[in-house]
Protein backbone atom coordinates (compact mmCIF):
# COMPACT_ATOMS: atom_id res chain seq x y z
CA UNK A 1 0.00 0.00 0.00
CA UNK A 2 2.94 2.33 0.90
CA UNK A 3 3.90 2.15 -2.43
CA UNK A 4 0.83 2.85 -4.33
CA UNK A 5 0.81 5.85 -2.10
CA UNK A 6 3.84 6.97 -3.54
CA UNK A 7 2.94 6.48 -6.47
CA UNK A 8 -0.44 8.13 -6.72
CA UNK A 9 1.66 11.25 -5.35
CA UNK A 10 3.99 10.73 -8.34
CA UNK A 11 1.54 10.40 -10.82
CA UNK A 12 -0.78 13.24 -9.65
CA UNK A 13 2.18 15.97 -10.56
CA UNK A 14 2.70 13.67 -13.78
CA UNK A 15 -0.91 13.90 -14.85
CA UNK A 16 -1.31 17.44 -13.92
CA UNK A 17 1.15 18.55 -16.03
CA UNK A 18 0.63 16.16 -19.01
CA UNK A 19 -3.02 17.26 -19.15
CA UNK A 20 -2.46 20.67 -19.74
CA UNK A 21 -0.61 19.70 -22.68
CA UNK A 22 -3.03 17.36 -24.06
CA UNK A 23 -0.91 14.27 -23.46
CA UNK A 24 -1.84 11.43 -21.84
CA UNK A 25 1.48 10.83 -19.08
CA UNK A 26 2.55 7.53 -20.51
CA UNK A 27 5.51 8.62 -21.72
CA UNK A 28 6.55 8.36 -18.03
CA UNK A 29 4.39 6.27 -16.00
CA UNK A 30 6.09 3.42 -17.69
CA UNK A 31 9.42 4.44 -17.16
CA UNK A 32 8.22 5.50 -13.22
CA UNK A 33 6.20 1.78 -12.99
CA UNK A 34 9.04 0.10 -14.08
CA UNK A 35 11.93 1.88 -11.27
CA UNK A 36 9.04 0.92 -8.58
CA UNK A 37 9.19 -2.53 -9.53
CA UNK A 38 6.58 -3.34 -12.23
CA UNK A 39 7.37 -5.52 -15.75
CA UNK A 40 7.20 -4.30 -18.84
CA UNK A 41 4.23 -7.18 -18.68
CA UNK A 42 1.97 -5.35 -16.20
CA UNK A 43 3.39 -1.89 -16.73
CA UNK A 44 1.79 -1.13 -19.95
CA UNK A 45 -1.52 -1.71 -18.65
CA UNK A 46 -1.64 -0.16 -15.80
CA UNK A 47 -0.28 3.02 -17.47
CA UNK A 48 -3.44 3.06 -20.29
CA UNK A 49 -5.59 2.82 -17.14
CA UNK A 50 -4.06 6.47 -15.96
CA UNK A 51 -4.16 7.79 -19.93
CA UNK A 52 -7.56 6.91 -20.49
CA UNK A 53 -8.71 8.47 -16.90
CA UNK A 54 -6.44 11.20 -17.14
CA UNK A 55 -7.83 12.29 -20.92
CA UNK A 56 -11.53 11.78 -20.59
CA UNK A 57 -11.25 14.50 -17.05
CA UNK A 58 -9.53 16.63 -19.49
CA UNK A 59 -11.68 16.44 -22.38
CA UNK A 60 -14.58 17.50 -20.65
CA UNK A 61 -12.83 20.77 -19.79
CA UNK A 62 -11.65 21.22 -23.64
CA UNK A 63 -14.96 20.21 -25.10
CA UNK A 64 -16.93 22.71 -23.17
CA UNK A 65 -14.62 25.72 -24.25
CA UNK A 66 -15.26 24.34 -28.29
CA UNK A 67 -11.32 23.67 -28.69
CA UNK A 68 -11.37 20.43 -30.15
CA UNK A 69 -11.68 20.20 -33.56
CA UNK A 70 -13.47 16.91 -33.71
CA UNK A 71 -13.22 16.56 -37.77
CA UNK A 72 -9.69 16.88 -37.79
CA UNK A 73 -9.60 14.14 -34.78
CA UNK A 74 -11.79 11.80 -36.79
CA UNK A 75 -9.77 11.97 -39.54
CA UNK A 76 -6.27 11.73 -38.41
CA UNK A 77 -6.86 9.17 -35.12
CA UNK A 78 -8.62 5.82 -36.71
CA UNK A 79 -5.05 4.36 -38.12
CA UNK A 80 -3.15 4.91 -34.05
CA UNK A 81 -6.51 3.28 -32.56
CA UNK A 82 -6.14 0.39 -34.82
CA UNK A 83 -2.95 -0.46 -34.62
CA UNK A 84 -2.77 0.64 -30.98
CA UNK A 85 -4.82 -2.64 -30.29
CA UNK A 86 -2.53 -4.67 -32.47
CA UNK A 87 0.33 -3.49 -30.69
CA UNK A 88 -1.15 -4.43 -27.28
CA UNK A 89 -2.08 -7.70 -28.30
CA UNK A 90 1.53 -8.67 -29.87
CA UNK A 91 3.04 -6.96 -27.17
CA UNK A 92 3.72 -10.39 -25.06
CA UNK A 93 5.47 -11.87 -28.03
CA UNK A 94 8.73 -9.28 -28.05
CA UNK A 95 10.92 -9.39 -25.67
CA UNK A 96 10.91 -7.45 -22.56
CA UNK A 97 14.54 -6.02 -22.89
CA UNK A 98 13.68 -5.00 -26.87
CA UNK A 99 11.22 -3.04 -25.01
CA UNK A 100 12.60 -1.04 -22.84
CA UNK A 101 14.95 -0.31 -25.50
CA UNK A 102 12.11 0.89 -28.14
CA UNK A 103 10.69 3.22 -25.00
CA UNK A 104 14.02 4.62 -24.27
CA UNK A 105 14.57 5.34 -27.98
CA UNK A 106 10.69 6.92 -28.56
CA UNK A 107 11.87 9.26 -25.01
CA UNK A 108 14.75 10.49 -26.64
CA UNK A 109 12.89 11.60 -29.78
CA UNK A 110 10.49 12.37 -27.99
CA UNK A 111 12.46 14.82 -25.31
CA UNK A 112 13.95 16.48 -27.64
CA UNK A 113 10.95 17.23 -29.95
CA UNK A 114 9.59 18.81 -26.15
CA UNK A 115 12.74 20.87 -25.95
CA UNK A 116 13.88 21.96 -29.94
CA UNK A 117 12.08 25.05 -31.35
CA UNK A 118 10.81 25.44 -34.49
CA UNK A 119 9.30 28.58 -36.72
CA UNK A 120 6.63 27.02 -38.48
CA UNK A 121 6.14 28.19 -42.61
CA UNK A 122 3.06 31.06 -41.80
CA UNK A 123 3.46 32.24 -45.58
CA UNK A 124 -0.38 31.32 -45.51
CA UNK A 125 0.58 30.13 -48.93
CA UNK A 126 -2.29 27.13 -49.99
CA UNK A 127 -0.38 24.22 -51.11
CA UNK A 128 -2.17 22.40 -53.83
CA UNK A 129 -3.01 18.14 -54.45
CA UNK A 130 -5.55 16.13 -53.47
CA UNK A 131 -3.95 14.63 -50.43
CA UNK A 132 -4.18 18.09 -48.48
CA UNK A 133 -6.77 18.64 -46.62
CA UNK A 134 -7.09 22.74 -45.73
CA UNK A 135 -8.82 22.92 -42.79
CA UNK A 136 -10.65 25.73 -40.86
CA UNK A 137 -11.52 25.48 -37.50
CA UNK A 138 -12.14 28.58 -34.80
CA UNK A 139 -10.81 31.18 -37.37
CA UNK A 140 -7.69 29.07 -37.71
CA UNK A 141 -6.33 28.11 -41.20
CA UNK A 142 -4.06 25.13 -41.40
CA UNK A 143 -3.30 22.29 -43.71
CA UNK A 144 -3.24 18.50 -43.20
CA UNK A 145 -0.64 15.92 -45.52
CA UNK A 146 -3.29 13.12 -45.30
CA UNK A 147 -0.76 10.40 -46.79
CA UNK A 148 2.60 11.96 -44.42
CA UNK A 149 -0.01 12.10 -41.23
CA UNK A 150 -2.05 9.28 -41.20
CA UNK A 151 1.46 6.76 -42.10
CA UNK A 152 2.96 8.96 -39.23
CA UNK A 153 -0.13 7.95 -36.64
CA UNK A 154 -0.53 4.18 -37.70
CA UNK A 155 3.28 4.11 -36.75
CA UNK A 156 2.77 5.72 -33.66
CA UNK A 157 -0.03 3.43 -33.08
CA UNK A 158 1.98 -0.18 -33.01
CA UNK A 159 4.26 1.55 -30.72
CA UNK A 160 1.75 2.74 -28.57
CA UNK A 161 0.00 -0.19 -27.87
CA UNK A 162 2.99 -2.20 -27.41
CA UNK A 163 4.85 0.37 -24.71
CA UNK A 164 1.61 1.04 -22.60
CA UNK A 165 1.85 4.70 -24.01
CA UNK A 166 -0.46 7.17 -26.33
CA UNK A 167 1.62 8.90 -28.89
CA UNK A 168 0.34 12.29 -27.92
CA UNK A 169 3.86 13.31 -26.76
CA UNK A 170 4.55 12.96 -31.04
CA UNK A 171 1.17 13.36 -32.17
CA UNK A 172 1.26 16.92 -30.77
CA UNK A 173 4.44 18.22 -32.58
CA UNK A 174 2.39 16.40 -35.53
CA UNK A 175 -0.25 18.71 -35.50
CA UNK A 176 1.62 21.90 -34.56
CA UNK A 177 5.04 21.12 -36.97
CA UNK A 178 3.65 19.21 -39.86
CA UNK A 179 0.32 20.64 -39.71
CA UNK A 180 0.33 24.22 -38.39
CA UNK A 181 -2.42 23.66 -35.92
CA UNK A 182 -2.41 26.14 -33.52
CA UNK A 183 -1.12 25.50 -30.34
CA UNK A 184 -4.61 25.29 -28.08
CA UNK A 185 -6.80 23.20 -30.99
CA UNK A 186 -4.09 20.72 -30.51
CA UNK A 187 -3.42 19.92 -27.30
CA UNK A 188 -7.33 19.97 -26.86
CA UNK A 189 -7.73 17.06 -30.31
CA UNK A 190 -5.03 15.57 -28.63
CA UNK A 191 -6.85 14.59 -25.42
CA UNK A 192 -9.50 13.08 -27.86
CA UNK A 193 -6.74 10.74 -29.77
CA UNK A 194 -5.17 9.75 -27.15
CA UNK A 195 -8.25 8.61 -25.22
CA UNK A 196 -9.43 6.50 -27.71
CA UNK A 197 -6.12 5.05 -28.22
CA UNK A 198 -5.40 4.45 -24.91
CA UNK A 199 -8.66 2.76 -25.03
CA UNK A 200 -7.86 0.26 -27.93
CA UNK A 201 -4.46 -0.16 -26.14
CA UNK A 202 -5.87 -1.06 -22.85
CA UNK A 203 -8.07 -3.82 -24.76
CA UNK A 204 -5.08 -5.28 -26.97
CA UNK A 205 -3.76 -5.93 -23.52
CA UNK A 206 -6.47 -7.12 -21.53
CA UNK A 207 -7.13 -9.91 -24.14
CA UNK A 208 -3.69 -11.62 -22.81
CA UNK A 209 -5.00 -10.81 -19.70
CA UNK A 210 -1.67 -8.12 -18.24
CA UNK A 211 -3.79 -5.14 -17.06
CA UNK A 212 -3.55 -4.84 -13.36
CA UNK A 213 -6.98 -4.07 -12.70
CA UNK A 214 -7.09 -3.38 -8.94
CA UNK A 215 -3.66 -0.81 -9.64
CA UNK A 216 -5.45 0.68 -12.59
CA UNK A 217 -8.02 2.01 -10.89
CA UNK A 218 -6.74 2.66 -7.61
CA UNK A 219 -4.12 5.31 -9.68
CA UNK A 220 -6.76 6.14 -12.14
CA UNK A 221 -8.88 8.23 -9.18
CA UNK A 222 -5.82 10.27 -8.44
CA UNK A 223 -5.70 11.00 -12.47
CA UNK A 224 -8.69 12.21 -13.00
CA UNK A 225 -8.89 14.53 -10.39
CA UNK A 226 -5.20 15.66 -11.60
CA UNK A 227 -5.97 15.40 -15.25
CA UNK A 228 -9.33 17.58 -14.48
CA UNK A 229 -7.48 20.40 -12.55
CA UNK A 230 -4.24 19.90 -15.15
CA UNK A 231 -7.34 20.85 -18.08
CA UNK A 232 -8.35 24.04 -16.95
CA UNK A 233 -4.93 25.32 -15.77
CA UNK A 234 -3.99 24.60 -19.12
CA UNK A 235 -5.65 27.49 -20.74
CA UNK A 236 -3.72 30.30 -18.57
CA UNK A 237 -0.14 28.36 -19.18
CA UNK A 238 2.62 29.34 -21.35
CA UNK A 239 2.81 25.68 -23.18
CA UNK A 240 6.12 26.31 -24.89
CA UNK A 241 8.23 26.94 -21.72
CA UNK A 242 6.29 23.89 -19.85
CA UNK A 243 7.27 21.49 -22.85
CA UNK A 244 11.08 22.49 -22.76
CA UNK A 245 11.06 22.02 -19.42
CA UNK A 246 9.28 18.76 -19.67
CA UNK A 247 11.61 17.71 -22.32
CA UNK A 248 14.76 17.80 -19.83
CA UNK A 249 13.05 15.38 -17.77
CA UNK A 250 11.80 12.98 -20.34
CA UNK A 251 15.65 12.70 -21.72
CA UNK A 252 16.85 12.12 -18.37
CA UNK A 253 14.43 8.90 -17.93
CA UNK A 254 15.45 7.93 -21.18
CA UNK A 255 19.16 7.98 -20.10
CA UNK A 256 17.87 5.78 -16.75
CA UNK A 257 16.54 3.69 -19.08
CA UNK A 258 19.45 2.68 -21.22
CA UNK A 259 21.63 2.76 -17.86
CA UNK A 260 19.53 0.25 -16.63
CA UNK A 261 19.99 -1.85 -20.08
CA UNK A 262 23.72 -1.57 -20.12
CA UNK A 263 24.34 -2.38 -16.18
């Protein structure tokens, strides 16, 4: 019990903060599961538990202000929820040492895509073929790559479902780099993704029966009262200094990580 204690405390801060950026926290509750003891077995599931808690509290916030853009969500999302539940389901048959090195590598590229910064092209110039999709949402103008996005999500998808984590850490700079969504519409469709996926996840894994039920929801109260207040602080936060600062820690887990591999 102690240490469920501990980590509820852990994972309050670690939902708080994720939810105000739309993500769902995996990227470190399975690192932070795994130095309290957990497999990369159990780990996975217990982590979608806290995703999928930890987004729908914060969705509820974002829906009510009309930030998420539910068309662009609809469109982008169906190829990560898909293969999210493949990954989950073929996640017993790799090796648990292959990964935790695949989660150290997705941290890395994943801390520094938190940390680098990057002008995006605002020429407002409309780039022309039928696999762009120019959307308009809230006054915003941005355009989508359908064929470069949706190969990029099913990707992030497999890898998702395998690690116990969402993709919204990557599907963010996604939307904001490759996309030019602004800033608040994303992290808001993010929640969205990365609920369903966490969803599809959760049930890849519960069909080889790993989830940790009892855990899962035990840690899931503490994230959505975390992810609910993390929601609404999010709209008064500067994102981009949050993120960098994020970034730092995600690269230091990372480095744990492969420590942990070479020892």
């Amino acid at each position: 019990m102690e240490k469920i204690l501990i980590l509820a405390g852990v994972f309050f801060v670690v939902s708080l903060i994720f939810s105000m950026l739309g993500m769902g926290g995996g990227i470190l509750y399975v690192p932070v599961l795994l130095l309290a003891g957990y497999t990369m077995e159990t780990a996975p599931g217990i982590s979608l538990c806290l995703i999928l808690a930890t987004s729908l509290a914060a969705l509820f916030t974002f829906s009510k202000k009309n930030m998420v853009d539910w068309k662009l969500a609809l469109v982008i999302d169906p190829p990560t929820d898909i293969m999210a539940f493949v990954g989950g389901y073929f996640s017993a048959m790799v090796s648990e040492h292959v990964l935790r090195g695949i989660l150290a590598g997705i941290l890395i590229v994943a801390g520094i895509l938190m940390i680098k910064r990057r002008n995006l092209d605002v020429s407002g110039e409309r780039k022309r073929g039928f696999w762009y999709w120019h959307r308009t949402f809230n006054g915003d103008e941005y355009t989508v790559n359908l064929p470069l996005v949706l190969t990029a999500t099913a990707f992030i998808g497999v890898l998702s479902g395998m690690l116990g984590i969402t993709g919204g850490i990557i599907k963010l700079p996604i939307m904001v780099l490759l996309c030019g969504v602004p800033m608040g519409v994303a992290v808001a469709t993010s929640t969205v993704m990365v609920a369903v996926t966490a969803l599809c996840g959760l049930l890849g894994h519960a069909s080889n029966g790993h989830v940790d039920w009892k855990t899962g929801a035990m840690l899931a109260v503490v994230a959505v009262v975390a992810g609910t207040i993390g929601s609404r602080i999010s709209l008064k936060t500067d994102k981009g200094k949050l993120k960098r600062a994020f970034g730092v820690v995600v690269l230091l887990v990372a480095g744990k990580i492969i420590y942990g591999l070479l020892g």
